[in-house]
Protein backbone atom coordinates (compact mmCIF):
# COMPACT_ATOMS: atom_id res chain seq x y z
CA UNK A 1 108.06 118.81 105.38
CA UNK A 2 110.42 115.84 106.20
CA UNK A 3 110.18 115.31 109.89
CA UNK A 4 111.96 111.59 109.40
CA UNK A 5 113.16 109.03 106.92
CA UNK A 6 113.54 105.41 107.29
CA UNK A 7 115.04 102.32 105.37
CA UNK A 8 111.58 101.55 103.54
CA UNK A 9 111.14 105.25 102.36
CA UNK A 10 115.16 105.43 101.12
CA UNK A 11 114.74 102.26 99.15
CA UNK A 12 111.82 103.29 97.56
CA UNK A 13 113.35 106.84 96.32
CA UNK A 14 116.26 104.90 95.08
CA UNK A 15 113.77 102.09 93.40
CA UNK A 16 111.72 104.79 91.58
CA UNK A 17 111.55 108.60 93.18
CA UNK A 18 108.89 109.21 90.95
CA UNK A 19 106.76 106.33 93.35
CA UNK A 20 108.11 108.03 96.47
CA UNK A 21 106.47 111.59 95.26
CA UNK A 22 103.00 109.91 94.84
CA UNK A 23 103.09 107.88 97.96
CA UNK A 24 104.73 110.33 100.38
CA UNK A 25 104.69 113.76 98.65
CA UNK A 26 101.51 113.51 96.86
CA UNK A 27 99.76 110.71 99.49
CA UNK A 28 97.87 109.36 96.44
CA UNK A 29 95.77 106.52 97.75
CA UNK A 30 96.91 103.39 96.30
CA UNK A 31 94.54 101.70 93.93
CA UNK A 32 95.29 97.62 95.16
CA UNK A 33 98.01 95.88 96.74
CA UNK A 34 99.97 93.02 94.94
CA UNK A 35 99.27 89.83 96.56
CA UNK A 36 103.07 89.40 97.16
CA UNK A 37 103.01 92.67 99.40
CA UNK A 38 99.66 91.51 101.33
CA UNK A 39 101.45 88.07 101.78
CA UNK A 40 104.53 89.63 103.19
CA UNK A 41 102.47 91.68 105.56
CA UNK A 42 100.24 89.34 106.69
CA UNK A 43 103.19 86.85 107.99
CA UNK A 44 104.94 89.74 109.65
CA UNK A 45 101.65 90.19 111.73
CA UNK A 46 101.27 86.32 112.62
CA UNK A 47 104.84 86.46 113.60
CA UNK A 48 105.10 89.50 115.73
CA UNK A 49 101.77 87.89 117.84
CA UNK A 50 103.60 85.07 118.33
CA UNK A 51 106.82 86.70 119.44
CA UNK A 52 105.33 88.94 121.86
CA UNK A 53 103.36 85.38 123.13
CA UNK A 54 106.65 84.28 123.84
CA UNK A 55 108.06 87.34 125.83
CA UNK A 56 104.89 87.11 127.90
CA UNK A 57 105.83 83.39 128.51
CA UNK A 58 102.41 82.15 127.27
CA UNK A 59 102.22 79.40 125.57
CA UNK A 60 101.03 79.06 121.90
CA UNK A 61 99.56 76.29 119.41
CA UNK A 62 100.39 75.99 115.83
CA UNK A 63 96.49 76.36 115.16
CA UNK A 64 96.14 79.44 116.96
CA UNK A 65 99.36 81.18 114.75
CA UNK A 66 96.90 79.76 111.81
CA UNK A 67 93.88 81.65 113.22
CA UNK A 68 96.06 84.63 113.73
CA UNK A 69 97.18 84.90 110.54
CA UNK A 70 93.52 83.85 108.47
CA UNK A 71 92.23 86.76 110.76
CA UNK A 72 95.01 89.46 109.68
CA UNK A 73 94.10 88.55 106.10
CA UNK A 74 90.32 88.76 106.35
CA UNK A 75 91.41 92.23 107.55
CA UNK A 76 93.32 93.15 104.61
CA UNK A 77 90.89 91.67 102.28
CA UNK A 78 88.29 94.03 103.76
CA UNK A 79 90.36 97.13 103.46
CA UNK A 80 91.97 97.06 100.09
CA UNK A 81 91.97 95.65 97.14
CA UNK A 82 93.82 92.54 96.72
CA UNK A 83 95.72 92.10 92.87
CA UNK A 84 96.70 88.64 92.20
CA UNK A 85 99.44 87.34 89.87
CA UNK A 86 98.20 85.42 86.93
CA UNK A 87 99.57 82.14 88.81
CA UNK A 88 98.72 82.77 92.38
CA UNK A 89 95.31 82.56 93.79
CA UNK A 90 93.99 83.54 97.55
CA UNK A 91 93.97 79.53 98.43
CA UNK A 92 97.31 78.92 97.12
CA UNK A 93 98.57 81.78 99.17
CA UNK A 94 97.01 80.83 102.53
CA UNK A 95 98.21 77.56 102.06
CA UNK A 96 101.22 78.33 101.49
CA UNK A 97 101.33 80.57 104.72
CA UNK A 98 100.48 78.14 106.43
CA UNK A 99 102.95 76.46 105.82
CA UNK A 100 106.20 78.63 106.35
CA UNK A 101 104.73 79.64 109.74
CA UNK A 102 104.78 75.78 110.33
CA UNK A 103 108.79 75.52 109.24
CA UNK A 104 109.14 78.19 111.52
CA UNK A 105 107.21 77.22 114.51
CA UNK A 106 108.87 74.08 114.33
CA UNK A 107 112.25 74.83 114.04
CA UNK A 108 114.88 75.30 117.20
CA UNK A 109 113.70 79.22 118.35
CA UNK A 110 115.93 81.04 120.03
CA UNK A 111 115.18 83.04 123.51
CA UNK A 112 114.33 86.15 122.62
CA UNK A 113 114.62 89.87 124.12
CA UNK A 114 112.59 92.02 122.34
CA UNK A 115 110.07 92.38 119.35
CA UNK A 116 109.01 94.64 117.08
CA UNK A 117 111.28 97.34 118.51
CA UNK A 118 110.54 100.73 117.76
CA UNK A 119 113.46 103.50 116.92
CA UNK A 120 113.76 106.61 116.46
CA UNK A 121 117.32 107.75 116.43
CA UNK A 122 119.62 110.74 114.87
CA UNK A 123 121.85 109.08 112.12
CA UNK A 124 125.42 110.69 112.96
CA UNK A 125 127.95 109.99 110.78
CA UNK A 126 130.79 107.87 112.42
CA UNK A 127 133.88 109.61 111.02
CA UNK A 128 133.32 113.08 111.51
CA UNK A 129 129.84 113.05 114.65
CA UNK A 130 128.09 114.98 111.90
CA UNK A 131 124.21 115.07 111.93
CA UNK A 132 121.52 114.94 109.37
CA UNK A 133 119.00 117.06 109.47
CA UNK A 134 115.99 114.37 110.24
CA UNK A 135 116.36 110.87 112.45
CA UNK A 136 116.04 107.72 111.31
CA UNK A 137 112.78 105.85 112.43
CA UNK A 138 111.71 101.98 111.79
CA UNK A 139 110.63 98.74 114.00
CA UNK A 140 113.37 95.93 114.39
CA UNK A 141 111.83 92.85 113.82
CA UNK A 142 113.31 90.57 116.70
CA UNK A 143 116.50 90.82 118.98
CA UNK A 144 117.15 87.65 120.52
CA UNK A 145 119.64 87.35 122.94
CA UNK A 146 123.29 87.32 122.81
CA UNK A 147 122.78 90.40 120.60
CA UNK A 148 121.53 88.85 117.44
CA UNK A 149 119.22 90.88 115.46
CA UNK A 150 116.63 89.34 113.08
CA UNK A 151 114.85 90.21 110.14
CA UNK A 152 112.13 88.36 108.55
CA UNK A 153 111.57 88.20 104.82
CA UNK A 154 109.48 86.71 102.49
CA UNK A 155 110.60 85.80 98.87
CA UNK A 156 109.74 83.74 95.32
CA UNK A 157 113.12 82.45 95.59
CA UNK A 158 115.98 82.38 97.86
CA UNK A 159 117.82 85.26 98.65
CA UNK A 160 121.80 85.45 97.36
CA UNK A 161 123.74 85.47 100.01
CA UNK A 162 125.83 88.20 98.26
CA UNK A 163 123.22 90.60 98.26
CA UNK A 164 123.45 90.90 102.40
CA UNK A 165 126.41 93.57 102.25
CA UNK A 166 123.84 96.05 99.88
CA UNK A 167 121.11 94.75 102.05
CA UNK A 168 119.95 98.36 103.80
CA UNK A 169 118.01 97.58 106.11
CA UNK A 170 120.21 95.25 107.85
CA UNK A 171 122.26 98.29 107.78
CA UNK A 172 119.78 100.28 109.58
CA UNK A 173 118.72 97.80 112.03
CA UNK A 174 122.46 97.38 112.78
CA UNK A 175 123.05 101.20 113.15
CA UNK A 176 119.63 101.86 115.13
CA UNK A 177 120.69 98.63 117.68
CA UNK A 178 124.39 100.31 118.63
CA UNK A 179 122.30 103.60 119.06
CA UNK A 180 119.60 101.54 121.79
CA UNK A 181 121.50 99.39 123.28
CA UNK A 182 125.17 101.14 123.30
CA UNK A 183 127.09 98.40 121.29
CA UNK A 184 127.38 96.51 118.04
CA UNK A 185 125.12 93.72 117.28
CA UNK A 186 127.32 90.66 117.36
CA UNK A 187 125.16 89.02 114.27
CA UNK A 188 122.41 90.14 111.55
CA UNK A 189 119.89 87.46 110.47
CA UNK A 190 117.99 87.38 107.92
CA UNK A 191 115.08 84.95 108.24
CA UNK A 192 113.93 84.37 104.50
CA UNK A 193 110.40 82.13 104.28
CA UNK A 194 110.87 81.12 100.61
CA UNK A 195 107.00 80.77 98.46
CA UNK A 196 108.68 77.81 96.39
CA UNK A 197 107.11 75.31 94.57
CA UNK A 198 108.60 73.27 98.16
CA UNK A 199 108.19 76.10 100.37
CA UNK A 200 111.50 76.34 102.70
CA UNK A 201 113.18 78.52 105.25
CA UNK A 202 116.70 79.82 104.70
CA UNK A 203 118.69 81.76 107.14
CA UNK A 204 121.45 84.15 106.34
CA UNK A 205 123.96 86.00 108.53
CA UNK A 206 126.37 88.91 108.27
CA UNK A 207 127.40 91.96 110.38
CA UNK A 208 128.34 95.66 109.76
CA UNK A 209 130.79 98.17 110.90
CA UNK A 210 132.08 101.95 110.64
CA UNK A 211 132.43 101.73 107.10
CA UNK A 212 128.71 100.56 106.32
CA UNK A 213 127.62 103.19 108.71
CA UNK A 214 129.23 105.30 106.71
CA UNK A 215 127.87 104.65 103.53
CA UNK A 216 124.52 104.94 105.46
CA UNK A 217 124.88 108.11 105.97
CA UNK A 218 126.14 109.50 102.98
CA UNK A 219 123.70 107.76 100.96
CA UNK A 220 120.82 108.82 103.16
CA UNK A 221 122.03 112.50 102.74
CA UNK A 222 121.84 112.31 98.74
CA UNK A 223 118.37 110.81 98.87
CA UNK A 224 117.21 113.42 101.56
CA UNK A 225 118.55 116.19 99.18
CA UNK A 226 116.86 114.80 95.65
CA UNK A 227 113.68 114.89 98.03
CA UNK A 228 113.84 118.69 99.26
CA UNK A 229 114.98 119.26 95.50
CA UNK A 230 111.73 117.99 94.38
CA UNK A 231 113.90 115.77 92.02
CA UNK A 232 111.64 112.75 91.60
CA UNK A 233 111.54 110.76 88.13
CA UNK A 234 110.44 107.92 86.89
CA UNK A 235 112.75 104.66 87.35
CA UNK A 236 111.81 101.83 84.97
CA UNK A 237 112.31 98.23 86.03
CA UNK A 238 110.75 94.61 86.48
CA UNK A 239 109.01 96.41 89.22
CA UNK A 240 106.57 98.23 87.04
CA UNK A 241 104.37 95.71 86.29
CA UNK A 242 102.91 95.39 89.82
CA UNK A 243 103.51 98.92 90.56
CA UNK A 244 99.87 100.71 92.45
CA UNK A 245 100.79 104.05 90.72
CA UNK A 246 101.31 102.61 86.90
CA UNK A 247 98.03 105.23 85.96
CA UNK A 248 99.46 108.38 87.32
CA UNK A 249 103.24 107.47 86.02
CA UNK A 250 101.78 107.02 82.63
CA UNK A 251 99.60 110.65 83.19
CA UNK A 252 102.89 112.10 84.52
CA UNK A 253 105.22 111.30 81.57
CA UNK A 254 102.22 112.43 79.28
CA UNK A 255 102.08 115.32 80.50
């Protein structure tokens, strides 16, 4: 029973639906978590504390962001198990948190209106008002103010600027911000906190319309029928080799 999709679960089916049958069909417990995945999550927490800080109007220390972030990876360590790339270690990787959170403390911050805003909003399709069947449900990062909506995202190397118009998420942030707030967001930003050998922040920036709404919808419709089909395959790519569920793809194709 689908009850809701959002941009996370419709990039997975189209990555591998084979993985989105054994994490949301089957709920197979995963195994580990890559260390790129932990990383990723881990920042996301620190930054959403500090965000919300800043709402509040309380003021916050670079060594306290530190603290908040050793403490949300403690946690993770605790609850799952942690799979490392041949090249990375734990150390390198807290170090090198430590220090994107410091390009980004210390660069010019916008004022800010919201964070970590929760949707959950029917996706209607803009040319003809029809529905489909389940909403569309995710957290927007950040809205600052004047309408800009930012995502955060953490990458081995910078992202191509050319990849922001297939970017789907943006899409959906985009889409689930008119639906809030009654009107277009006047800029999508991507916030990308690079783990290079230098580590660096780049920022990217793009908008959508009708059209990408449209595309939205129609793509979310295929994936939402190849799920109640019970069409899920395997999808090979670079992606395997880190992938929790490599055991049970290899059982499933056996079989």
């Amino acid at each position: 029973m689908i009850d809701h999709l959002s941009a996370s679960q419709i990039n997975l089916y189209l990555q591998c639906p084979l993985k989105y049958r054994f994490q949301y069909v089957d709920q197979i417990p995963k195994p580990f978590k890559p260390s790129g995945l932990v990383f990723g999550s881990v920042i996301h927490s620190a930054l959403e504390w500090f965000h919300k800080e800043r709402l509040k109007g309380n003021g916050v220390s670079l060594e306290k962001l530190f603290k908040i972030f050793e403490t949300d990876w403690y946690c993770q360590k605790v609850e799952t198990i942690i799979r490392f790339k041949e090249s990375g270690t734990e150390t390198k990787l807290l170090v090198m948190g430590k220090e994107l959170l410091g390009i980004y403390f210390r660069s010019p911050l916008n004022k800010i209106k919201g964070a970590e805003v929760p949707f959950l909003v029917p996706l209607l399709n803009p040319d003809n008002g029809k529905e489909l069947e389940v909403p569309i449900e995710g957290i927007i990062d950040l809205i600052e103010e004047d309408d800009v909506v930012v995502e955060f995202k953490t990458s081995s190397a910078t992202m191509d600027p050319q990849s922001l118009s297939d970017h789907l998420q943006l899409t959906v942030y985009s889409y689930a911000y008119k639906h809030l707030f009654g009107k277009e967001a006047r800029l999508l930003r991507i916030i990308n906190l690079v783990k290079s050998r230098t580590p660096k922040m780049a920022i990217l920036e793009t908008s959508r319309g009708k059209k990408d709404y449209e595309r939205l919808f129609n793509l979310t419709t295929e994936v939402l029928r190849g799920i109640k089909s019970g069409h899920f395959y395997p999808k090979g790519s670079w992606m395997c080799k880190e992938c929790e569920y490599e055991t049970n793809c290899q059982r499933w194709q056996s079989n």
